[in-house]
Protein backbone atom coordinates (compact mmCIF):
# COMPACT_ATOMS: atom_id res chain seq x y z
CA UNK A 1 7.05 3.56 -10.29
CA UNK A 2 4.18 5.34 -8.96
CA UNK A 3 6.18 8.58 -8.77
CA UNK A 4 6.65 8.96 -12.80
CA UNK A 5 2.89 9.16 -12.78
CA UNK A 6 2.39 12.25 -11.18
CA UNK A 7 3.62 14.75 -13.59
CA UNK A 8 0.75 12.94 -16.42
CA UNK A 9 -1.76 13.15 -13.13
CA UNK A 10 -1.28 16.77 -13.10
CA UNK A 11 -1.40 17.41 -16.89
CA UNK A 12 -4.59 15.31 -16.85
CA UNK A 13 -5.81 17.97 -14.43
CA UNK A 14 -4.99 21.05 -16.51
CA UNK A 15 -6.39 19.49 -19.42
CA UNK A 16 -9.30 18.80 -17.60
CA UNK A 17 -9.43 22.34 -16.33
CA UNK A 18 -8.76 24.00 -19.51
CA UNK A 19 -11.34 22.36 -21.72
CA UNK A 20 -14.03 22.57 -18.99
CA UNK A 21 -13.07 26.54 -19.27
CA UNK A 22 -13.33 25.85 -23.50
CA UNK A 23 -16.14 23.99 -23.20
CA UNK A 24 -18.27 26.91 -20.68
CA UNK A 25 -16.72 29.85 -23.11
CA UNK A 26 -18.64 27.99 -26.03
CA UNK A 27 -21.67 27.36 -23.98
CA UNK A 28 -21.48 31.21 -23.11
CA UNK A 29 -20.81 31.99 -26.85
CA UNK A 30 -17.48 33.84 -25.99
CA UNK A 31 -14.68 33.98 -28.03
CA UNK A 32 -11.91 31.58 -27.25
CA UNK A 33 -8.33 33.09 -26.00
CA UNK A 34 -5.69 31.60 -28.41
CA UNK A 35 -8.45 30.74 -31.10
CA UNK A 36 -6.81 27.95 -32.33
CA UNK A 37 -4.26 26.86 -30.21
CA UNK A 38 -7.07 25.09 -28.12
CA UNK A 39 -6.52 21.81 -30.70
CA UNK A 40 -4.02 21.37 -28.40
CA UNK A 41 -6.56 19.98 -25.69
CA UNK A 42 -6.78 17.32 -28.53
CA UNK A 43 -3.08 16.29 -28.55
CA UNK A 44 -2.86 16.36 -25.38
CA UNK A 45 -5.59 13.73 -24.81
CA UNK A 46 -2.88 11.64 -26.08
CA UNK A 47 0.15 12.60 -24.20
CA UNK A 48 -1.77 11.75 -20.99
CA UNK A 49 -3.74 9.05 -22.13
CA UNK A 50 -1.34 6.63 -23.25
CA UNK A 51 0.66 5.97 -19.90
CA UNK A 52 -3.39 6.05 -18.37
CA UNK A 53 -4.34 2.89 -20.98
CA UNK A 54 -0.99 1.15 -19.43
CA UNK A 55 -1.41 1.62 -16.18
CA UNK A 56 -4.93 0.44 -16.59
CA UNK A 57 -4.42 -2.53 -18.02
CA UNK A 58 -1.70 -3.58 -15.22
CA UNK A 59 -4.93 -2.46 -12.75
CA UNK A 60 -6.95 -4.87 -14.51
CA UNK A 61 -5.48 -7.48 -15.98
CA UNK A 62 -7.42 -10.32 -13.54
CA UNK A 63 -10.17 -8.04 -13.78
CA UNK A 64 -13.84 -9.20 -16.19
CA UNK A 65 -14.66 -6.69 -18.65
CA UNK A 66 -17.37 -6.13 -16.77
CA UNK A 67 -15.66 -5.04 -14.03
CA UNK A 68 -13.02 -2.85 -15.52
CA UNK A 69 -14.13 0.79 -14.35
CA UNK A 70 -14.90 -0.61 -11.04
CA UNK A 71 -11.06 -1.99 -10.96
CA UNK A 72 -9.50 1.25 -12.33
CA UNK A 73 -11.12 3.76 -10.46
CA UNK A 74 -10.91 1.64 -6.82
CA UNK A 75 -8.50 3.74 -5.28
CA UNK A 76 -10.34 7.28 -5.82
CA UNK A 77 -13.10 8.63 -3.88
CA UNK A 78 -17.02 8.03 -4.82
CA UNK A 79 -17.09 12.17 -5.53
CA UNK A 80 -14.40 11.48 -8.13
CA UNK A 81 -15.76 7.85 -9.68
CA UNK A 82 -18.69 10.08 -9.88
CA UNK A 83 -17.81 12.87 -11.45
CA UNK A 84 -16.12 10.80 -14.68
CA UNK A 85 -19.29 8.99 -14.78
CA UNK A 86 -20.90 12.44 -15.05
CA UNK A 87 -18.40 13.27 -17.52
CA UNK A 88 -18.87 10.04 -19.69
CA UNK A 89 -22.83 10.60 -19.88
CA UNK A 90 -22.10 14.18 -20.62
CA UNK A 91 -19.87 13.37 -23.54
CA UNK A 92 -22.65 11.67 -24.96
CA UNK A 93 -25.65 14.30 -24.54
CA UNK A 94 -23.12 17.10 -26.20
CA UNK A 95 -22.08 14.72 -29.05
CA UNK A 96 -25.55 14.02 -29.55
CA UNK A 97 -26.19 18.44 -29.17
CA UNK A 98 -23.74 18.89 -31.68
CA UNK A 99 -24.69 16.36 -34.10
CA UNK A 100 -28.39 17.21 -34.09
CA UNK A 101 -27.11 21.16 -34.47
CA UNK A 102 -24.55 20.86 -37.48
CA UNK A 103 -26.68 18.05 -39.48
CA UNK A 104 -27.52 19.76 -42.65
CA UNK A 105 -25.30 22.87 -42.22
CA UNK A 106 -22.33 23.60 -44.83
CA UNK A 107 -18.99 22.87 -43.35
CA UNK A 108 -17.51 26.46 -42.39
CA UNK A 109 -14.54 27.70 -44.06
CA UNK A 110 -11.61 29.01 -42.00
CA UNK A 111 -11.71 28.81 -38.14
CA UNK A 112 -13.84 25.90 -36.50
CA UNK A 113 -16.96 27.62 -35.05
CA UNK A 114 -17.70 27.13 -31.03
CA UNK A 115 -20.19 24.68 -31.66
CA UNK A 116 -17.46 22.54 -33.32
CA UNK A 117 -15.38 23.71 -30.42
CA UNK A 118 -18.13 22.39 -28.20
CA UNK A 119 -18.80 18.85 -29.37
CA UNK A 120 -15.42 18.19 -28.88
CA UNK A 121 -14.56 20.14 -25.91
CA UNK A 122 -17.34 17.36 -24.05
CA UNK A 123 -14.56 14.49 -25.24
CA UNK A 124 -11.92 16.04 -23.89
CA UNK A 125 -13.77 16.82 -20.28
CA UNK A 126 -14.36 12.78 -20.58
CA UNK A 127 -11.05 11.63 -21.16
CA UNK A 128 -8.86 14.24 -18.87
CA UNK A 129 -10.94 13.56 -16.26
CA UNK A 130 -11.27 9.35 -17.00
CA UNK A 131 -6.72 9.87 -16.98
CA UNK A 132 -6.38 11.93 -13.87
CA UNK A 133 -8.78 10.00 -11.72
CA UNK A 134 -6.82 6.60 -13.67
CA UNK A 135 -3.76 7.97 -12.85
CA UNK A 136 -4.89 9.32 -9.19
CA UNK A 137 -6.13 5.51 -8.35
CA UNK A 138 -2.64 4.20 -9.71
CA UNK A 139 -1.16 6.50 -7.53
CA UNK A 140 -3.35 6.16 -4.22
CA UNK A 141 -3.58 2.38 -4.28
CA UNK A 142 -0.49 1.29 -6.03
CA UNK A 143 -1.12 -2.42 -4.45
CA UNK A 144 -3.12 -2.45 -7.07
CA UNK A 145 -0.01 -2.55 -9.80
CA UNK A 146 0.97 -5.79 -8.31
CA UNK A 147 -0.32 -9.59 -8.60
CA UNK A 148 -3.03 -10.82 -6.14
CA UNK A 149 -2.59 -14.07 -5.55
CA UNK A 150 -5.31 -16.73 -3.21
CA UNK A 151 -3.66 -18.48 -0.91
CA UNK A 152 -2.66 -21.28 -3.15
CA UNK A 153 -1.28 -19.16 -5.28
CA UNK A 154 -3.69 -18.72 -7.96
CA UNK A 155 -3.84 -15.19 -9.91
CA UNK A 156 -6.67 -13.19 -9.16
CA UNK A 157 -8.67 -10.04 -9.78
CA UNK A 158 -8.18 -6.90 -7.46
CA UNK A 159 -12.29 -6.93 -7.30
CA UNK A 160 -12.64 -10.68 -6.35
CA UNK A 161 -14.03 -12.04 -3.49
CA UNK A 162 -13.39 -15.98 -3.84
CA UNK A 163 -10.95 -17.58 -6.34
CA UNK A 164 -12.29 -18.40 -9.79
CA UNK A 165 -10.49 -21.78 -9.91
CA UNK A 166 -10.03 -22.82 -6.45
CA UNK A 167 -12.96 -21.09 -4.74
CA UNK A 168 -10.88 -20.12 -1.57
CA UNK A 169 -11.99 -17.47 -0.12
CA UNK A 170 -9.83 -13.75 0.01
CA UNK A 171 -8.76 -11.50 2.24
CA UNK A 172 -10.72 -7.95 1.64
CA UNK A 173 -8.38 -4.97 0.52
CA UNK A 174 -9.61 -2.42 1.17
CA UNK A 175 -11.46 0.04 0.03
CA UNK A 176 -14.19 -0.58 -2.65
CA UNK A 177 -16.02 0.61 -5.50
């Protein structure tokens, strides 16, 4: 199972690569190479984000809400849980960048200027990097795909330490957040 993730793992990557490039070419003011072929980076959110929300879910289905990045990202290193919490905050200064800088303007005609570029190019850093780390956890602790079970058989989250309706206690597995 965990093999058919690695080809979305590395696209994940690329996308993550290519709109960081995107996003410091619009920061630099330079022009972009393809012009508008980089609304791609935007479908291909999708095409890596859908098997990420799947494989997620199976990660954290026992999991609280509250504890849903924690569960996802458990099999990754702290540099790369790090980094997509970088990413998320990031995503919010830009949005908040671009919205304060186009508020007021008149929409442009023709191709989207680099500051439109920009206040989406921070999204896509988010969500290429939130997939490939997704997808790198899936693939790095794929016990984590499977049921945890106390020892009386209860279901239970990957992130527990005792059994929410027995109390026993369980075994650690590993690595955590």
């Amino acid at each position: 199972m965990t093999i058919a993730l690695y080809p979305f793992m590395v696209l994940a990557a690329i996308g993550l690569l290519l709109s960081l490039g995107v996003h410091i070419m619009t920061l630099a003011l330079l022009p972009i190479p393809g012009g508008g072929t980089v609304w791609a980076l935007h479908i291909g959110i999708f095409v890596v984000w859908i098997p990420t929300v799947l494989v997620a879910r199976r990660m954290t289905r026992q999991a609280s809400r509250r504890d849903f990045w924690r569960a996802t990202l458990r099999g990754c290193p702290g540099w790369m849980r790090t980094g997509v919490h970088i990413f998320f905050g990031y995503a919010f200064v830009n949005f908040a960048l671009f919205f304060i800088g186009t508020v007021g303007h008149p929409k442009p005609t023709g191709a989207a200027p680099p500051v439109v570029v920009r206040g989406f190019s921070g999204h896509w850093m988010f969500f290429y990097s939130a997939a490939f780390a997704t997808l790198y956890s899936a693939i790095h602790a794929s016990h984590l795909l499977r049921d945890r079970r106390c020892p009386r058989g209860h279901a239970v989250s990957h992130t527990a330490t005792f059994c929410p309706d027995c109390g026993a206690q369980l075994e650690s597995e590993g690595r955590d957040a």
